[in-house]
Every structure is written in C-alpha cells, then in structure tokens.
Protein backbone atom coordinates (compact mmCIF):
# COMPACT_ATOMS: atom_id res chain seq x y z
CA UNK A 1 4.68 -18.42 -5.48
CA UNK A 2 0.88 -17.43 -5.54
CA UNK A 3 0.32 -13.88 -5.76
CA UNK A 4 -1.60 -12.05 -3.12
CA UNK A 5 -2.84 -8.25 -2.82
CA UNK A 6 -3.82 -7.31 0.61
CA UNK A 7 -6.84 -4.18 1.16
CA UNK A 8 -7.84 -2.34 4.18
CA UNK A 9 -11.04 -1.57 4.12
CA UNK A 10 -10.67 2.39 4.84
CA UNK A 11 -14.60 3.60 5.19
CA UNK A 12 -18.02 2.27 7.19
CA UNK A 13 -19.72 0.05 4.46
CA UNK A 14 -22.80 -2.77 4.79
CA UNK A 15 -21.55 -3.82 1.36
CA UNK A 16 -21.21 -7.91 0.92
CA UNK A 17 -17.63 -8.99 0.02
CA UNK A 18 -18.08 -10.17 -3.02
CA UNK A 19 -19.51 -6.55 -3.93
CA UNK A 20 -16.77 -5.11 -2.27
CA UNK A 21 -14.13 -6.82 -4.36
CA UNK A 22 -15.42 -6.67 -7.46
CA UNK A 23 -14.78 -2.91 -7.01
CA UNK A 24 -11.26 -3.26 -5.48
CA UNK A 25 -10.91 -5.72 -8.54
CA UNK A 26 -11.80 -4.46 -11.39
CA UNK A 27 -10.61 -6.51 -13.33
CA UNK A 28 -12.51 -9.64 -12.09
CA UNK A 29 -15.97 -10.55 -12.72
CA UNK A 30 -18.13 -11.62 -9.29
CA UNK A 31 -18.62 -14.99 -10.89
CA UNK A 32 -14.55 -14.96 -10.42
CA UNK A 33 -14.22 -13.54 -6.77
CA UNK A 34 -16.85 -15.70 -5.60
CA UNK A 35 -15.29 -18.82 -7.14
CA UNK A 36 -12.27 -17.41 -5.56
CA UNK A 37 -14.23 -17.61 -1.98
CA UNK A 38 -15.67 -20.74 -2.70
CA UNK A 39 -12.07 -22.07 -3.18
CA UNK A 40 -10.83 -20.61 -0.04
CA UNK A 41 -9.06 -17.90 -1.32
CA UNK A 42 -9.79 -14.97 0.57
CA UNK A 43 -8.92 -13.95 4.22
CA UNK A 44 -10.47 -11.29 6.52
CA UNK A 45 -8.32 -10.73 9.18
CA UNK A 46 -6.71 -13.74 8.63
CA UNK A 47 -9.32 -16.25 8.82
CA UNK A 48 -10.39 -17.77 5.80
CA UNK A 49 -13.32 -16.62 4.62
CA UNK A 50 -15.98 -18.75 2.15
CA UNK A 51 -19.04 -16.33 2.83
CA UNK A 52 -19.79 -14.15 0.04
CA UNK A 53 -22.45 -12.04 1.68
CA UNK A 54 -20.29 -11.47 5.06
CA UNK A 55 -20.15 -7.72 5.60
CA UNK A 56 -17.31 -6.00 6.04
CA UNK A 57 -16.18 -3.12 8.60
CA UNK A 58 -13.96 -0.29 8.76
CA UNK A 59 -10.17 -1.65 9.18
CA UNK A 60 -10.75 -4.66 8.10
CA UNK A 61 -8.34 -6.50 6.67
CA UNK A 62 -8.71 -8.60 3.43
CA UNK A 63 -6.23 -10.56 1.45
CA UNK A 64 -6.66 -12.47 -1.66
CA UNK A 65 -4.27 -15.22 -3.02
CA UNK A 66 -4.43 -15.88 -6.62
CA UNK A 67 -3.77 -19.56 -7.09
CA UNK A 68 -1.44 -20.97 -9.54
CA UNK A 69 -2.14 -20.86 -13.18
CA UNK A 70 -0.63 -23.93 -14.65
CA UNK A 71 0.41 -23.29 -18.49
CA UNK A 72 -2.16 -24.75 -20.75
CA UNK A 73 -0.33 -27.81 -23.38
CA UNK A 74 -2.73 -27.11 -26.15
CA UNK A 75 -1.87 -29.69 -28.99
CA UNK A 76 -3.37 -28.60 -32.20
CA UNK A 77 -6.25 -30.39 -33.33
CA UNK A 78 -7.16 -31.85 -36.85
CA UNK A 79 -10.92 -29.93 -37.25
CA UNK A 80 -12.13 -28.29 -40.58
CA UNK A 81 -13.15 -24.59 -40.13
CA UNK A 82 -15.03 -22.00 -42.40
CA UNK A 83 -12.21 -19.23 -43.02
CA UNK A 84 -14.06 -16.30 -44.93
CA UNK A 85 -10.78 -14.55 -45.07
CA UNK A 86 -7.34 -14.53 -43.60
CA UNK A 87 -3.49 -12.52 -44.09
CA UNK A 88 -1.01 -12.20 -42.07
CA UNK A 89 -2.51 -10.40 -39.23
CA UNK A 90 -6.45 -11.45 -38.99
CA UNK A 91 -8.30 -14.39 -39.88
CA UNK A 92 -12.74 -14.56 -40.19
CA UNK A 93 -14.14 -17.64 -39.14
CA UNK A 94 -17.59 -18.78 -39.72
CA UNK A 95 -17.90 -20.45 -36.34
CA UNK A 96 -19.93 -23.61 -36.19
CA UNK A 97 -23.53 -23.40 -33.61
CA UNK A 98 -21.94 -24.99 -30.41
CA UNK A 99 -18.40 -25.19 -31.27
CA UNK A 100 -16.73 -24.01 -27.74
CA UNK A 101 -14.22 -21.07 -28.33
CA UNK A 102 -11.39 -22.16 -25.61
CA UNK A 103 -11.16 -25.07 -23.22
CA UNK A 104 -12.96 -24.99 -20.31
CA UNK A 105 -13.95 -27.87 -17.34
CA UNK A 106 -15.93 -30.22 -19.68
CA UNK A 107 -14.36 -28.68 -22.75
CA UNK A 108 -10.68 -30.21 -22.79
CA UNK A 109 -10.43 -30.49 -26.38
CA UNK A 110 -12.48 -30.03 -29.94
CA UNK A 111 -12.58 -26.14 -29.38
CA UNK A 112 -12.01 -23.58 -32.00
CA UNK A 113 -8.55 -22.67 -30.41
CA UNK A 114 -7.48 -26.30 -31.01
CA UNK A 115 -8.81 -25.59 -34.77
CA UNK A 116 -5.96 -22.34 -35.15
C-alpha cells in the first residue's frame, strides 16, 4: 500500500505548493515534489492537484501519496574499474569522465554500481 502523509496548512501563506512542501518535506528536493505533482500525486482538499504554483490557504488540506518503489534487480556487470585502494570496509575508485553512478531513466545498465 502507497504511503501517504496528510498536512493542514495551519497559518495565512501566498507561498506556491511546491515551496510549501519542500518545507513540510524536508527531506525531498522541489525537483522531487514537483515530479510528484506532475504525476498526480498530491491532493488539496481532495482534488488532485498538478499546479505547482497554486497557492495555498489557511485549513487547507494537502495529502501526498508516495507511489510504489519497485525493488531494483541489479545484475552485476562485467566493467573494469580503477580501484586506488580497497579493505574490508571502503573502496577508492578513480571514476571514469561520464561513467553514470546509479541507474537512472536512460541509464538502465553500464553504471558504476553495476561495476561493485
């Protein structure tokens, strides 16, 4: 089941949503809420809401559903790195120009965590 947190908005602000949640979420970047809004993932009052720049009032009420995460299947990947050093607990890499770090929409494979 998606996880939700519901807010009240509990004083007079002009602010834009996607300000206002970025504050209420602190943990999330606006890039994040706003692809959240995009996606139809956020509710004032009920109504779905895809605006980032509507303004909110006093008793408002705004709910955000975090959609599923599916698991990633990473399969390890067959790509020669530069170790500088590695034990038990930390390994230096001397990370290609352009090698992507983690996969990402366009980045599905080849990326440094399919190297480890």
């Amino acid at each position: 089941m998606p996880r939700k947190i519901d807010f009240i908005v509990e004083t007079a602000t002009v602010e834009r949503l996607d300000r206002w949640l970025v504050d209420q979420l602190e943990d999330f970047s606006r890039s994040r809420i706003q692809t959240l809004l995009q996606d139809g993932y956020i509710r004032i009052n009920g109504a779905v809401c895809t605006n980032r720049t509507s303004k909110l009032k006093l008793g408002d009420q705004v709910r955000v559903t975090f959609p599923k995460t599916e698991p990633l299947n990473l399969e390890p990947e067959d790509i020669p790195l530069d170790v500088l050093f590695e034990d038990d607990h930390l390994i230096i890499i001397n990370k290609p120009v352009g090698m992507v770090i983690h996969p990402s929409p366009g980045h599905r494979s080849g990326t440094l965590v399919h190297a480890l």
